[in-house]
Protein backbone atom coordinates (compact mmCIF):
# COMPACT_ATOMS: atom_id res chain seq x y z
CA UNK A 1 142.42 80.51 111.35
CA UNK A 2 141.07 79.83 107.80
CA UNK A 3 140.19 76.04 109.11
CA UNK A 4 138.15 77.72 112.31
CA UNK A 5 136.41 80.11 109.79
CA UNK A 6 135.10 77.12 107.41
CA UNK A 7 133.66 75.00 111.07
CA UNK A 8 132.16 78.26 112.00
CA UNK A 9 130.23 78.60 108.86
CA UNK A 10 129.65 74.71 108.60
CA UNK A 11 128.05 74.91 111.84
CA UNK A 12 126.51 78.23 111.14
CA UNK A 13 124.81 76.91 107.84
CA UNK A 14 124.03 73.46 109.45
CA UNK A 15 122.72 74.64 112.85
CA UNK A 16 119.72 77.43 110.18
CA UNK A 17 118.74 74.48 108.67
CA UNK A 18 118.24 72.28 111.71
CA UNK A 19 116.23 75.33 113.47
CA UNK A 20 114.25 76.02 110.33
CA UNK A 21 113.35 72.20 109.70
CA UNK A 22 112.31 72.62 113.71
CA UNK A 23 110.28 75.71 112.60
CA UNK A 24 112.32 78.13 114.04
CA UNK A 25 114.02 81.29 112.09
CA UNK A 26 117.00 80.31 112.65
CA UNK A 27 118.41 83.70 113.07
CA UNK A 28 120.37 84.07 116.28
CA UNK A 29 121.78 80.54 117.68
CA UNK A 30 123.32 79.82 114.26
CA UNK A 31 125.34 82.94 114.70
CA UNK A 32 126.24 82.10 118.46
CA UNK A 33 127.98 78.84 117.28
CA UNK A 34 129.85 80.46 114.80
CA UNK A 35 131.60 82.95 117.13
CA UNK A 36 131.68 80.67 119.74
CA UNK A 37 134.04 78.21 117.15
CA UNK A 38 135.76 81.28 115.31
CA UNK A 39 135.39 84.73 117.41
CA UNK A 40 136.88 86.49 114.24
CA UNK A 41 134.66 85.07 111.63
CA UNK A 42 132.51 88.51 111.33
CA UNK A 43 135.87 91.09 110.87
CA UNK A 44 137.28 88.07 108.43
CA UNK A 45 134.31 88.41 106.55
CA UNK A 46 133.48 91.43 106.50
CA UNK A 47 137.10 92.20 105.27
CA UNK A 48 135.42 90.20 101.82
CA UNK A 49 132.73 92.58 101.46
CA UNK A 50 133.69 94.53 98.09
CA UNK A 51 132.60 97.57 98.50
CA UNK A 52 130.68 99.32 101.33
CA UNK A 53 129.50 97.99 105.11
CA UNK A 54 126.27 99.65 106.28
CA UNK A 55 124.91 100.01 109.06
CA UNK A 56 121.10 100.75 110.14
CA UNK A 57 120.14 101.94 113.56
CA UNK A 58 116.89 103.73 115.01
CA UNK A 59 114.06 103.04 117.43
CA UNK A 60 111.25 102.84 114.96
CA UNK A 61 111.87 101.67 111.19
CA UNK A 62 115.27 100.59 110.88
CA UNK A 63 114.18 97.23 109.40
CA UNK A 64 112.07 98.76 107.10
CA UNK A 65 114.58 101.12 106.00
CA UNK A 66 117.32 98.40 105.90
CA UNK A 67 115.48 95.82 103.51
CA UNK A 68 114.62 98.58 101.09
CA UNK A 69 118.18 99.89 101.11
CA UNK A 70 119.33 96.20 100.39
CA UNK A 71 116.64 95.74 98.05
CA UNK A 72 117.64 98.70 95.88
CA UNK A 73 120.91 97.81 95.93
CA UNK A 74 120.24 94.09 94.74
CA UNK A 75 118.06 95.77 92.51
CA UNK A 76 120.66 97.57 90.81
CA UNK A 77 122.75 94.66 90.19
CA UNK A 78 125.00 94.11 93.22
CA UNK A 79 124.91 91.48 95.46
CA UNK A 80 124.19 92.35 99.20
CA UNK A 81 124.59 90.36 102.86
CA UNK A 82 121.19 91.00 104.69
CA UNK A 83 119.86 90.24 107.77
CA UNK A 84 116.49 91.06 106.38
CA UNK A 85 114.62 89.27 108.84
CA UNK A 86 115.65 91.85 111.90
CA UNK A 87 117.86 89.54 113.43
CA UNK A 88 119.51 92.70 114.58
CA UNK A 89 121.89 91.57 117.96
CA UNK A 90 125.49 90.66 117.26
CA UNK A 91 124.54 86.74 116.55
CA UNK A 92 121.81 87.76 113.93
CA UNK A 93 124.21 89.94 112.16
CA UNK A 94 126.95 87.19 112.20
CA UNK A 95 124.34 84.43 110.74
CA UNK A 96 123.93 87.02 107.40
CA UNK A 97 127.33 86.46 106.84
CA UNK A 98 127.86 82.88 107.64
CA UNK A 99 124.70 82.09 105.58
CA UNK A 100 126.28 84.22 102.46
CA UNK A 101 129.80 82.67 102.68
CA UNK A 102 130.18 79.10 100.51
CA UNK A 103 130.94 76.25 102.42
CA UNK A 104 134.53 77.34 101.92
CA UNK A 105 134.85 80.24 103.14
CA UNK A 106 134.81 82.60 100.28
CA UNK A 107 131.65 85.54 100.15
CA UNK A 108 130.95 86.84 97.06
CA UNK A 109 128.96 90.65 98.09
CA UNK A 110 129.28 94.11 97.02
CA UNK A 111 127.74 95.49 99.82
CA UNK A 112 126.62 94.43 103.33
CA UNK A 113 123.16 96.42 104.26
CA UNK A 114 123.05 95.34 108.12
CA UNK A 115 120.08 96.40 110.70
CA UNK A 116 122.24 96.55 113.97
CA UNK A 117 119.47 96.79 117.69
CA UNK A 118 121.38 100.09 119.15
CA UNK A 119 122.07 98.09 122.00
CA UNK A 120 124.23 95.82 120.19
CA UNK A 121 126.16 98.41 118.16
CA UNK A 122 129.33 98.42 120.54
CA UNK A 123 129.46 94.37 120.22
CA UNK A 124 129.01 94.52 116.61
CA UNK A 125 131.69 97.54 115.98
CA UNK A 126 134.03 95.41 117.83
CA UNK A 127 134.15 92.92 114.86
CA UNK A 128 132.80 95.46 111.80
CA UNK A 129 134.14 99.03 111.13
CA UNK A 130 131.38 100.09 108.96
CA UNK A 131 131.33 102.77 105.81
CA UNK A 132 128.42 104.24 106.75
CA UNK A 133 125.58 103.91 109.47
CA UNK A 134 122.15 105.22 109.34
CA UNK A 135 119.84 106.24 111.85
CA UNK A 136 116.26 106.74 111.28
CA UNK A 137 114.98 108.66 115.02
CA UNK A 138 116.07 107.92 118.79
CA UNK A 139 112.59 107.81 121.13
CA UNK A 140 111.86 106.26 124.51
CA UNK A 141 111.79 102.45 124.41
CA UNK A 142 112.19 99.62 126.50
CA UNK A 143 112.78 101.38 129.56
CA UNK A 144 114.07 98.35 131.80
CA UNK A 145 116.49 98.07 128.56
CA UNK A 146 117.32 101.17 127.46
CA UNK A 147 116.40 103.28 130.08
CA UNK A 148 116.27 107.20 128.92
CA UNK A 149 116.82 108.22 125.55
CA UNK A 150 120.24 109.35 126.61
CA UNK A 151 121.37 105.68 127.11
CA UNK A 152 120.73 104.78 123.40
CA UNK A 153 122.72 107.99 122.10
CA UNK A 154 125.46 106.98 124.33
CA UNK A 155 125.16 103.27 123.01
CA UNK A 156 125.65 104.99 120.14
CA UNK A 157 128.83 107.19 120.50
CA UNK A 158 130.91 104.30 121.66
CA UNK A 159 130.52 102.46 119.18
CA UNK A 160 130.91 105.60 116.69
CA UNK A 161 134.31 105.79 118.86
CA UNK A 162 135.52 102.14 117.89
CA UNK A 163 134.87 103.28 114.33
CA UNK A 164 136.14 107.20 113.78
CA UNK A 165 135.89 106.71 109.89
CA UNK A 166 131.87 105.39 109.45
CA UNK A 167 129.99 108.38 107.50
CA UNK A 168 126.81 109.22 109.12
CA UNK A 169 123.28 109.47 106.96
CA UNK A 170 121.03 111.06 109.67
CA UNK A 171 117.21 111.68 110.21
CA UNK A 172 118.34 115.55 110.40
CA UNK A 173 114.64 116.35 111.60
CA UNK A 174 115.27 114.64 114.89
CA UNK A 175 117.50 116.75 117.37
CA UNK A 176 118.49 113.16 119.42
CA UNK A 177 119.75 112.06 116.18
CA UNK A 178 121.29 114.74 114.60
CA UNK A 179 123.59 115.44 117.73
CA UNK A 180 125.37 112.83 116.88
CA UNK A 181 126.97 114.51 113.46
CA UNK A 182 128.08 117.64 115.78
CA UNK A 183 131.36 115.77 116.21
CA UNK A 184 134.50 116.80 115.05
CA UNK A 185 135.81 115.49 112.36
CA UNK A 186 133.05 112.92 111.57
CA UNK A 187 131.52 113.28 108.06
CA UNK A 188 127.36 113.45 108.35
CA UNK A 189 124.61 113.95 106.00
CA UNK A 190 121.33 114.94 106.58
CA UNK A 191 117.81 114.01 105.31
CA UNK A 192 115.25 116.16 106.40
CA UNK A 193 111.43 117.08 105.39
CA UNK A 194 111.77 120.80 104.33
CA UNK A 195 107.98 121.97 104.90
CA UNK A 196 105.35 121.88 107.43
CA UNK A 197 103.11 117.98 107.19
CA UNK A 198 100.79 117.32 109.07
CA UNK A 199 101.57 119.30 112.51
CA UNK A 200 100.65 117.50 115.55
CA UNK A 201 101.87 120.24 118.03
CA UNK A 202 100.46 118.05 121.03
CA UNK A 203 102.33 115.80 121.48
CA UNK A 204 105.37 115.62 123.72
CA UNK A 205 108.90 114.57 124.00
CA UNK A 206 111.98 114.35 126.38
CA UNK A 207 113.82 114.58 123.28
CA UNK A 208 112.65 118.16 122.67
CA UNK A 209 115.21 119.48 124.58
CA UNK A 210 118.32 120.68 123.52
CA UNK A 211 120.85 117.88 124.19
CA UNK A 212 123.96 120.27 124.74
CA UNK A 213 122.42 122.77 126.57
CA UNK A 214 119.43 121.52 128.11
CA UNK A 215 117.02 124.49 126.68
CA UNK A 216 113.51 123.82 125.50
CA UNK A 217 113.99 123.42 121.63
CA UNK A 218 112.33 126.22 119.48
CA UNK A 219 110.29 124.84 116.38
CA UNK A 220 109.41 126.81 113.63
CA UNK A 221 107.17 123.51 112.27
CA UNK A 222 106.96 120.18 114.08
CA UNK A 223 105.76 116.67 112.37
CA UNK A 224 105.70 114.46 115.49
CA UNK A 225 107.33 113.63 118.79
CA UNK A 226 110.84 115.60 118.54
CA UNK A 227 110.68 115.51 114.64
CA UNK A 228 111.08 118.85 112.86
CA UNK A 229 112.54 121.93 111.85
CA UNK A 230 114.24 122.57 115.48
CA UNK A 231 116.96 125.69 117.20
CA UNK A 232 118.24 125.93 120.08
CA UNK A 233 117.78 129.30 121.93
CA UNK A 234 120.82 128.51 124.02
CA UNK A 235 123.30 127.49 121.75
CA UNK A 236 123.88 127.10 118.33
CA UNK A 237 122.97 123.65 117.79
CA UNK A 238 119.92 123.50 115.19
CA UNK A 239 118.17 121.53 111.95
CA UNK A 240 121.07 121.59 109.60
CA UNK A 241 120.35 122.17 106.01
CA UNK A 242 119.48 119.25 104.07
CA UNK A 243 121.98 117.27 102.05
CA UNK A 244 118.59 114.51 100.77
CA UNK A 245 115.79 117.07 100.92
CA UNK A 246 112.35 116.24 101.42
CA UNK A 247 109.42 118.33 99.99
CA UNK A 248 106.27 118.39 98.28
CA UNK A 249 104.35 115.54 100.57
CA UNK A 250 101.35 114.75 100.04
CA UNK A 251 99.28 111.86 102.23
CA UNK A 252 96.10 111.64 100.16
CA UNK A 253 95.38 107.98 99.21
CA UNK A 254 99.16 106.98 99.63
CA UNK A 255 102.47 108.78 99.98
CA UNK A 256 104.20 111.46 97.28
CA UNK A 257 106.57 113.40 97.57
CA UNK A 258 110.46 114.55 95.70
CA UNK A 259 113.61 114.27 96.97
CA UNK A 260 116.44 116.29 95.94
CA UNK A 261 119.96 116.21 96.34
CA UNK A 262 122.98 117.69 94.75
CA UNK A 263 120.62 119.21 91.94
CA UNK A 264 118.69 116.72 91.09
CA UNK A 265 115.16 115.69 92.08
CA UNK A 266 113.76 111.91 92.37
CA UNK A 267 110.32 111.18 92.61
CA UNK A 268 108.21 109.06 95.04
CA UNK A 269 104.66 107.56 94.67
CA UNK A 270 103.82 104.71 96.78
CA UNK A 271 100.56 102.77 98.33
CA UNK A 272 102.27 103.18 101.62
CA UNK A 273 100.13 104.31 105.05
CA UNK A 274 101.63 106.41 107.52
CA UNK A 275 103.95 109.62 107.09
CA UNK A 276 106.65 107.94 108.92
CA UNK A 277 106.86 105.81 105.55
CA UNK A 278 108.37 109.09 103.98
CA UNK A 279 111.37 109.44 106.24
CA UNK A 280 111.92 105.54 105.90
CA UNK A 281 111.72 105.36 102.13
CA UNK A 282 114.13 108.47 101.85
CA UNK A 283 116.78 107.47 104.18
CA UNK A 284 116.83 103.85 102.19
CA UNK A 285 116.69 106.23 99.29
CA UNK A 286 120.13 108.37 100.47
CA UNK A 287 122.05 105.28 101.52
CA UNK A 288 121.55 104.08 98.18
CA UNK A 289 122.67 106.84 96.25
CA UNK A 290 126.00 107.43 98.93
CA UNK A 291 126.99 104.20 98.86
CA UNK A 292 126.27 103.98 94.69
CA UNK A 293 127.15 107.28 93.40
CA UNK A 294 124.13 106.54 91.42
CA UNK A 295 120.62 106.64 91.66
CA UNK A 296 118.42 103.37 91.79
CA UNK A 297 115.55 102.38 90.29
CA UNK A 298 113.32 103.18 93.30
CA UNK A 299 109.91 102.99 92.55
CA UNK A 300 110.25 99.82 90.81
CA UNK A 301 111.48 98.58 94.21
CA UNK A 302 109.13 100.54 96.25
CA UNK A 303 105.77 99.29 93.94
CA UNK A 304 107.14 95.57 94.59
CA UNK A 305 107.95 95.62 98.02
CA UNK A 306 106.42 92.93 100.11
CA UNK A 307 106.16 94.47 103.82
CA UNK A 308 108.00 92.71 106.56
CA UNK A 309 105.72 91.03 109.58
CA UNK A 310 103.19 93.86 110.62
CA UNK A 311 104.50 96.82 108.76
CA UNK A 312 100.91 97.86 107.94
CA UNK A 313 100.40 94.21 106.65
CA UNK A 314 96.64 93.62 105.39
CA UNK A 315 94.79 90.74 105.16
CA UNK A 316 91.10 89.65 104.17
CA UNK A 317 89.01 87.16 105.84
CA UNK A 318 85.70 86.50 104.80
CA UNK A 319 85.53 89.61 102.34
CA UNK A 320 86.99 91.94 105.88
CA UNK A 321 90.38 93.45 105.39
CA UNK A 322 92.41 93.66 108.52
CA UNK A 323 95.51 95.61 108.89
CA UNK A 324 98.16 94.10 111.31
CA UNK A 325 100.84 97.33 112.62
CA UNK A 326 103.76 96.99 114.88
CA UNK A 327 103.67 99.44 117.39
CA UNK A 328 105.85 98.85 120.12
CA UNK A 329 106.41 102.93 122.10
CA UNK A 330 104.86 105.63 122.15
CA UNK A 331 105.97 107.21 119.16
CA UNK A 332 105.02 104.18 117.08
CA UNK A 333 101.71 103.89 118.58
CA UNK A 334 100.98 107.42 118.31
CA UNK A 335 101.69 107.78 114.27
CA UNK A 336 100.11 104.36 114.12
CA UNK A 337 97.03 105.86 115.73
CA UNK A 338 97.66 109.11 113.18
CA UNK A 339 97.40 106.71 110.18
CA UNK A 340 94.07 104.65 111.48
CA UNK A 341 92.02 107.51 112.69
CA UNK A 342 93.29 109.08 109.01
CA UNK A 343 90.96 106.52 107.29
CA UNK A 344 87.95 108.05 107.30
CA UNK A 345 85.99 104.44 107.08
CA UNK A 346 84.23 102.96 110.49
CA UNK A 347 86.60 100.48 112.41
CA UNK A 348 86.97 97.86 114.75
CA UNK A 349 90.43 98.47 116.66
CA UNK A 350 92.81 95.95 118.54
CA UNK A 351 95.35 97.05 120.72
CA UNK A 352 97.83 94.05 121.91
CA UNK A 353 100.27 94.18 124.42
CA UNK A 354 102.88 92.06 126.16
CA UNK A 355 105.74 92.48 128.79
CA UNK A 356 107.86 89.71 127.53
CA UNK A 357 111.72 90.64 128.48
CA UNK A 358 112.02 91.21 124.33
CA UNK A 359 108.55 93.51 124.48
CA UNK A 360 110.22 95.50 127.28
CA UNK A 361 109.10 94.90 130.84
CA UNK A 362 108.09 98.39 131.76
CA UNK A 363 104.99 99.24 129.90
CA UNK A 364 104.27 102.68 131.85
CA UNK A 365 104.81 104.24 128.31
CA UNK A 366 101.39 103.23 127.41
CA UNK A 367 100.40 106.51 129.32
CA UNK A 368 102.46 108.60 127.22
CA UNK A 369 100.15 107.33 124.34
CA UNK A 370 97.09 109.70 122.78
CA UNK A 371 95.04 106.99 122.94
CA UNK A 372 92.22 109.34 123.50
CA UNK A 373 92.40 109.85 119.62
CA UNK A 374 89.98 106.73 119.75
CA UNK A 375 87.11 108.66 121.18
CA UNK A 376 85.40 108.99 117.94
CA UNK A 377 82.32 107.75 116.43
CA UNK A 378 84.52 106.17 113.55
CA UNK A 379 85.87 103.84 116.15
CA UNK A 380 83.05 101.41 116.43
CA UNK A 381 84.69 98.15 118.47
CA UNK A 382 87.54 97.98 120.47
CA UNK A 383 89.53 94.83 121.14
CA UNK A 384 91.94 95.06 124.12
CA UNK A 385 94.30 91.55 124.33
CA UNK A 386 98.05 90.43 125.66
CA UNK A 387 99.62 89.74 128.74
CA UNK A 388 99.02 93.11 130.05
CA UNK A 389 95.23 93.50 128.87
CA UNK A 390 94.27 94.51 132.59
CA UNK A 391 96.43 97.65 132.03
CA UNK A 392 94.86 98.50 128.58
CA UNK A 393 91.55 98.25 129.79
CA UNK A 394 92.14 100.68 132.43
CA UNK A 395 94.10 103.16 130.12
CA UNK A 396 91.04 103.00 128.03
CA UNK A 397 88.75 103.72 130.26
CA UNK A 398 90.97 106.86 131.78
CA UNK A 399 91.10 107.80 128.03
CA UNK A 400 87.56 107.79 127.99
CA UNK A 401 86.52 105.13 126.10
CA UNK A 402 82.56 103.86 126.35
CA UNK A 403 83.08 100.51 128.65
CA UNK A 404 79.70 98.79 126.27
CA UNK A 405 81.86 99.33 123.15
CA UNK A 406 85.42 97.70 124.55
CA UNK A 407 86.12 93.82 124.67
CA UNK A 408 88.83 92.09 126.76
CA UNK A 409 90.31 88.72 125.86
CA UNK A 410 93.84 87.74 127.12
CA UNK A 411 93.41 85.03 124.62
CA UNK A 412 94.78 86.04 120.90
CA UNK A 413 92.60 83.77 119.19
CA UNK A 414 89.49 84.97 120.71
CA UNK A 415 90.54 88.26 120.75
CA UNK A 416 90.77 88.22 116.82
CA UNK A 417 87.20 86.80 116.54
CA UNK A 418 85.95 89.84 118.76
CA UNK A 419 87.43 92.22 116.51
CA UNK A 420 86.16 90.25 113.10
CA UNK A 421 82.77 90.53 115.02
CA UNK A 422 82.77 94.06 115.20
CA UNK A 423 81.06 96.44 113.07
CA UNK A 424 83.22 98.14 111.28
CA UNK A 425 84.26 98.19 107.63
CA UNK A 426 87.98 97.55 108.27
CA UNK A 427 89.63 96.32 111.58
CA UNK A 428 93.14 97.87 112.61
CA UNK A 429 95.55 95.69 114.70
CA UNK A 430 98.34 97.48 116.44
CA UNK A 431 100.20 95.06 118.49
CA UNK A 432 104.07 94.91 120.21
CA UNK A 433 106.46 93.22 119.59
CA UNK A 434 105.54 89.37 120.69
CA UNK A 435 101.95 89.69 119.72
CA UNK A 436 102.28 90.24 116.37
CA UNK A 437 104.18 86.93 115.07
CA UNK A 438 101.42 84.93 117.02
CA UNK A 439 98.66 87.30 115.28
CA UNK A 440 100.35 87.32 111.82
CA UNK A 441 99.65 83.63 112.37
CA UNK A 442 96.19 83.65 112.87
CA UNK A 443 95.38 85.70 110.44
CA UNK A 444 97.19 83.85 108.15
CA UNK A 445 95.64 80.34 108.88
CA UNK A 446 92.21 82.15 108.78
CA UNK A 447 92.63 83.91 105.75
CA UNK A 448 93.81 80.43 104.14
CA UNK A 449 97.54 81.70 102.77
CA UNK A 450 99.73 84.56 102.74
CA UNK A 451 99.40 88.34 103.48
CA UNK A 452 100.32 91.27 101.52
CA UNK A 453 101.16 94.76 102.07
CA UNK A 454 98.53 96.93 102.11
């Protein structure tokens, strides 16, 4: 077995650099060789890993919640397996530790910080029993994929069954998510924001339902979608208390806010957009501290941290800064759309979409999304572009939006040069999930060199 573990990471290591010299990431076929020469080579080395095995899961910012886990972790001095460029199915998370291992087998790492698709977490749990897993929110996503919410959680508890030992660190705000430390016997900690931010009592949710009893949740403050301080009338499933509590946020010029836990309070002041940022940073925050036992340096880590493709990435082009976001559901798009129409400057706005099979086929969710928020007189262009551009254009035009002031380009390129055109003083893109490598690109080339995170 030790002979098919050293091929599988000889042809793990030689197949990255092959697909990387070919321009490719290199990320996922890499890791199907390996388990295709040595099924076992992810439980053999993850039975290396030192100390703990954690997982991340979540519809929306698992990979930004991963990296800055990992990164506070390396920061402190330990050395970490990462898959911190979202290669998140089974073969992605089997390349991180093929690429880690020496050519002999041998892997030197404290920890493992892994961000595992929900989808995939049965396959992976198979091969990993992991200390801990963390899950940042459960929404409607890729509904030819997932299907109803319900179908992730369940994704979910099967592989929790496969591994009765993994801790849970929990979004505690979100009722989807937190149902899943009501088991018995499983040990669960909660983060939660302990105040009203920033209600947005609009906006629906399937998930606001209670998910034992089937009762309209009660709310005594809401943030967004299902988010917030939640009862049941039914039943006695509610918000639990806090074990990493969030409080004093503030979203003026940037995110603020303290965290405390066990009696003591951190602090947190970042250049971040978007209040989603704040249960992102503290999750990272938690898993660092649990998996520790101490606290990291974390605002060292948070003032150097480079953004990963389109996590409110900014560029500038010909003295215009444009700001590339992933938004790839509803609840993405709508706290994306929270953070543009937030900046108070005129703007030129693109909205990309796609229905490749890994953007999700199904894109009736773009009528669960408030784009009517772009009815404003701040909004002064917007760019409508993908495969599916047809379907924008019409959503826009139910939404309201004045026909003279909307462009349509199926072409990327073009459809960047309509938005650089407009008149605004800052341009917004939020794309899915295949249009935003593509853009990244362009506005890369065009800007003459890298991003950076605005």
């Amino acid at each position: 077995m030790k002979i098919r573990l050293i091929l599988a990471i000889w042809a793990c290591k030689l197949t990255i650099l092959v697909s990387r010299m070919l321009g490719k990431k290199g990320s996922s076929m890499p890791g199907q060789v390996a388990l295709k020469i040595c099924p076992r080579v992810m439980t053999m080395l993850a039975s290396k890993v030192k100390r703990d095995v954690i997982v991340v899961c979540g519809t929306n910012g698992k990979t930004t919640t991963n990296t800055l886990l990992a990164t506070m972790l390396e920061a402190s001095g330990h050395r970490v397996v990462c898959n911190k460029v979202g290669a998140n199915m089974i073969w992605g998370v089997c390349c991180a530790f093929c690429e880690k291992a020496d050519w002999l087998g041998r892997l030197n790492a404290d920890f493992a910080c892994l961000e595992v698709d929900e989808a995939s977490t049965v396959k992976v749990f198979a091969h990993i029993k992991p200390d801990y897993m963390v899950v940042t929110n459960l929404f409607q996503d890729q509904l030819d994929r997932y299907g109803e919410v319900d179908l992730t959680v369940d994704f979910l508890r099967r592989a929790l069954a496969l591994s009765p030992d993994t801790k849970l660190i929990l979004n505690g705000d979100d009722p989807v998510v937190a149902q899943l430390g009501e088991e018995k016997g499983r040990i669960s900690y909660y983060v939660g924001v302990d105040e009203k931010v920033n209600e947005d009592a609009g906006e629906g949710s399937e998930g606001r339902f209670c998910p034992f009893c089937g009762k309209a949740l009660v709310y005594e403050y809401h943030h967004y979608s299902q988010l917030g301080k939640f009862a049941c009338p039914g039943c006695e499933f509610r918000r639990r208390e806090p074990d990493f509590r969030v409080h004093g946020v503030s979203l003026n010029g940037g995110l603020s806010f303290k965290l405390t836990h066990s009696g003591k309070t951190a602090s947190f002041d970042v250049d971040y957009r978007g209040f989603y940022n704040v249960y992102n940073i503290a999750l990272s925050y938690s898993g660092a501290v649990m998996a520790m036992g101490t606290e990291p340096d974390h605002q060292a880590v948070l003032a150097s941290y480079q953004p990963q493709t389109g996590r409110m990435e900014s560029f500038v082009i010909d003295g215009k800064t444009v700001i590339l976001n992933l938004a790839k559901n509803p609840a993405g798009f709508n706290q994306a759309l929270t953070t543009v129409m937030a900046d108070t400057r005129q703007k030129n706005i693109l909205i990309g979409v796609n229905d490749n099979p890994s953007d999700g086929q199904d894109i009736s969710w773009i009528w669960s999304v408030d784009f009517e928020r772009l009815c404003d007189e701040s909004v002064k262009n917007l760019v409508v572009t993908g495969r599916r551009a047809d379907d924008l254009m019409l959503r826009m035009k139910h939404g309201g939006f004045a026909e003279d002031k909307q462009v349509k380009s199926r072409d990327l390129k073009e459809a960047v040069q309509a938005l650089l055109a407009g008149s605004g003083e800052v341009s917004y893109a939020l794309v899915n999930y295949t249009v935003v490598f593509n853009l990244q690109k362009f506005l890369k080339d065009m800007e003459g060199g890298a991003g950076h995170g605005a």
